[in-house]
Protein backbone atom coordinates (compact mmCIF):
# COMPACT_ATOMS: atom_id res chain seq x y z
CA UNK A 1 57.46 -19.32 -32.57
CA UNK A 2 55.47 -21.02 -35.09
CA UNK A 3 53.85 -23.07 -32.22
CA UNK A 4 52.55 -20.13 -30.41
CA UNK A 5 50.72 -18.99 -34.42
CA UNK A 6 48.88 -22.14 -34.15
CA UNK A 7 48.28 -21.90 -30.74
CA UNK A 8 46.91 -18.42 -31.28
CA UNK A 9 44.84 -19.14 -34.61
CA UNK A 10 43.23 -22.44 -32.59
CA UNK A 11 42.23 -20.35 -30.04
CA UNK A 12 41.41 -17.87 -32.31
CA UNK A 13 39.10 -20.02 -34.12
CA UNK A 14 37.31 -21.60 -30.78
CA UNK A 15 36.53 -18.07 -29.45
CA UNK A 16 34.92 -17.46 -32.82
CA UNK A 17 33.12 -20.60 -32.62
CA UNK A 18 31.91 -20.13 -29.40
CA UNK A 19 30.31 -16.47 -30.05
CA UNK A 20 28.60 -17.99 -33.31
CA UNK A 21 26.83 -20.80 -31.26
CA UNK A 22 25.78 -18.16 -28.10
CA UNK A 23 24.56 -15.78 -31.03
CA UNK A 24 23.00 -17.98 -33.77
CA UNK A 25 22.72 -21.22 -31.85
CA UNK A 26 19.25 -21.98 -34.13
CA UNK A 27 21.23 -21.19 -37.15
CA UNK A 28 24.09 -24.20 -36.42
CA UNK A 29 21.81 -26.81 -35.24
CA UNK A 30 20.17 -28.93 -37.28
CA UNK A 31 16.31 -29.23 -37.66
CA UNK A 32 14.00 -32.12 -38.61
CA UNK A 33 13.38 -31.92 -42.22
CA UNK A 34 17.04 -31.26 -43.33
CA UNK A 35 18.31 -34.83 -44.04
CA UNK A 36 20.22 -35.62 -40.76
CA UNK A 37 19.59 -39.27 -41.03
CA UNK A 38 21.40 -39.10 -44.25
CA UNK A 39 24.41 -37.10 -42.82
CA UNK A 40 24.59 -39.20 -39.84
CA UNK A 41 25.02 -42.33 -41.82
CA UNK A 42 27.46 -40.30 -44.25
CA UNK A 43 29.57 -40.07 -41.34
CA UNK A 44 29.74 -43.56 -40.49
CA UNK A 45 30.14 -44.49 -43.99
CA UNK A 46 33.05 -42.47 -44.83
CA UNK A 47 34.66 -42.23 -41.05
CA UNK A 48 34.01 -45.90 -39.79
CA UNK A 49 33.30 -47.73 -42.90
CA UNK A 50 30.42 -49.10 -41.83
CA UNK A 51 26.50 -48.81 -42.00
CA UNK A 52 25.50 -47.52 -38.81
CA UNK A 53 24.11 -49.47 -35.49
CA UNK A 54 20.61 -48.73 -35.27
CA UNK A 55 20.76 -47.48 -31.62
CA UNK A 56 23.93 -44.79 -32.72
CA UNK A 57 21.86 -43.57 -36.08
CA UNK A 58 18.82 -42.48 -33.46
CA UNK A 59 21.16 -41.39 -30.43
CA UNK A 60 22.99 -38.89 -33.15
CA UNK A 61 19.86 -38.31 -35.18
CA UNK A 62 17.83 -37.70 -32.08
CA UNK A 63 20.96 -35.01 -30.91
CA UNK A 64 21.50 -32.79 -33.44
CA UNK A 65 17.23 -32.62 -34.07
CA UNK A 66 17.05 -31.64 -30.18
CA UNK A 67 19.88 -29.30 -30.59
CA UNK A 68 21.76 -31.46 -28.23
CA UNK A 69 25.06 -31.02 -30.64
CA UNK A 70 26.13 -29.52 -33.71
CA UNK A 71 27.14 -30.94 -36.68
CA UNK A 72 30.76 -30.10 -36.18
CA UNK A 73 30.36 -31.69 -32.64
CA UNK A 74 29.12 -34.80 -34.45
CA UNK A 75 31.83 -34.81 -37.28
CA UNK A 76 34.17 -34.46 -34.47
CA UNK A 77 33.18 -37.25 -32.59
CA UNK A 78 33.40 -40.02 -35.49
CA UNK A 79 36.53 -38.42 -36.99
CA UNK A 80 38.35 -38.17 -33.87
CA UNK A 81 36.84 -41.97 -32.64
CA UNK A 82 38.97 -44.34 -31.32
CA UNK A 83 37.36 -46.37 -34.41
CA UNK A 84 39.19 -44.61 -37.05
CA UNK A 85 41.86 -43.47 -35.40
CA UNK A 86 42.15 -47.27 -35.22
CA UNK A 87 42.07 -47.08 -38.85
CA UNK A 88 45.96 -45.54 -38.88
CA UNK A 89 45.09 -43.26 -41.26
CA UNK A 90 47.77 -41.87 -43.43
CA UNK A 91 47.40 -37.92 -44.42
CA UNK A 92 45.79 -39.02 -48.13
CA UNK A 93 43.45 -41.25 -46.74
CA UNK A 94 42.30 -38.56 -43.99
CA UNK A 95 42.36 -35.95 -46.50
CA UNK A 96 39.97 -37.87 -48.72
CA UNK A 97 37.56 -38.40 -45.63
CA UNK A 98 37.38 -34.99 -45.11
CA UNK A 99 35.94 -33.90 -47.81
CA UNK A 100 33.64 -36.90 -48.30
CA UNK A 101 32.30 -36.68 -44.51
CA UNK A 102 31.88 -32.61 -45.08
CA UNK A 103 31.32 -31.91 -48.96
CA UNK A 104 30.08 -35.58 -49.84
CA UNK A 105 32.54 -35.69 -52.70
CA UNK A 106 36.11 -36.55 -53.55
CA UNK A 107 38.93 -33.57 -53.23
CA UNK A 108 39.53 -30.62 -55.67
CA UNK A 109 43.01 -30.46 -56.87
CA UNK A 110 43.79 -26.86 -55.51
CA UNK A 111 42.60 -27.46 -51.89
CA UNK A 112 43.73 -31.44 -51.76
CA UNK A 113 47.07 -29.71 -52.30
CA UNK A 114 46.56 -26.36 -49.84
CA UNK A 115 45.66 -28.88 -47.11
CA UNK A 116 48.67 -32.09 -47.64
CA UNK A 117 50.82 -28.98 -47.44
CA UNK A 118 49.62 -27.89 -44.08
CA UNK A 119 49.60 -31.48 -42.90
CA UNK A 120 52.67 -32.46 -44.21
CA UNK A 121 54.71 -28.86 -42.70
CA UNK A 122 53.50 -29.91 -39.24
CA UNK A 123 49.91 -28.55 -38.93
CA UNK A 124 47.32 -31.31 -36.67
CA UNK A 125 44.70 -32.76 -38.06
CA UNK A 126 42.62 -30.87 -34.98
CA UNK A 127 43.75 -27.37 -37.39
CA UNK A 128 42.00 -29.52 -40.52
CA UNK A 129 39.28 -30.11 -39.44
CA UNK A 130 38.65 -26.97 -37.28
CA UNK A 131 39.32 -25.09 -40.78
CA UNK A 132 36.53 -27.64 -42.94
CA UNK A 133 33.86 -27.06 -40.01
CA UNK A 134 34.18 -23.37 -40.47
């Protein structure tokens, strides 16, 4: 039962997703002047610990300028990386990521607590994150 609720909200979720980026696609994609080098390298800071390869920075720059991906597709692709999933996060540490890769600052109290308690009853990671890009 409770697999078929989160099976339901994901999907729930992704359909929303999905109209927002057919509807408003210039309103999720990032443009030239608003600091996408700097977000790009946030992400491999805080996901891969580690300054970015040159040739990465301007492949993911160059993509979300072009409209190529989103900046959720981008979080997704260095949080979900073989790189730090290498990294055998435990739910604190991943926690902590989140909010530094999306909010650029450590976790408030209240929703550190909201989310360990949906990661520690069971919910993915995938549910996470879904929830911080939205």
């Amino acid at each position: 039962m409770l697999k078929r609720k989160k099976v339901k909200i994901i999907s729930t979720v992704f359909i929303i997703i999905s109209l927002i980026l057919f509807a408003f696609p210039s309103a999720i994609f990032a443009d030239g002047g608003s600091g996408v080098e700097g977000f790009v390298t946030r992400l491999y800071n805080t996901c891969l610990d580690r300054e970015p390869d040159p040739d990465g920075l301007e492949n993911w720059v160059n993509n979300l300028v072009t409209g190529r991906v989103t900046g959720g597709t981008a979080a997704y692709g260095f949080i979900f990386s073989d790189e730090l999933i290498n990294r055998n996060l435990n739910n604190d540490e991943f926690l902590t990521v989140m909010y530094k890769a999306f909010f650029d600052r450590s976790p408030d109290p209240g929703g550190y607590e909201n989310w360990m308690g949906l990661l520690n009853s069971g919910s993915s990671r995938e549910f996470v994150f879904s929830n911080f890009v939205n």
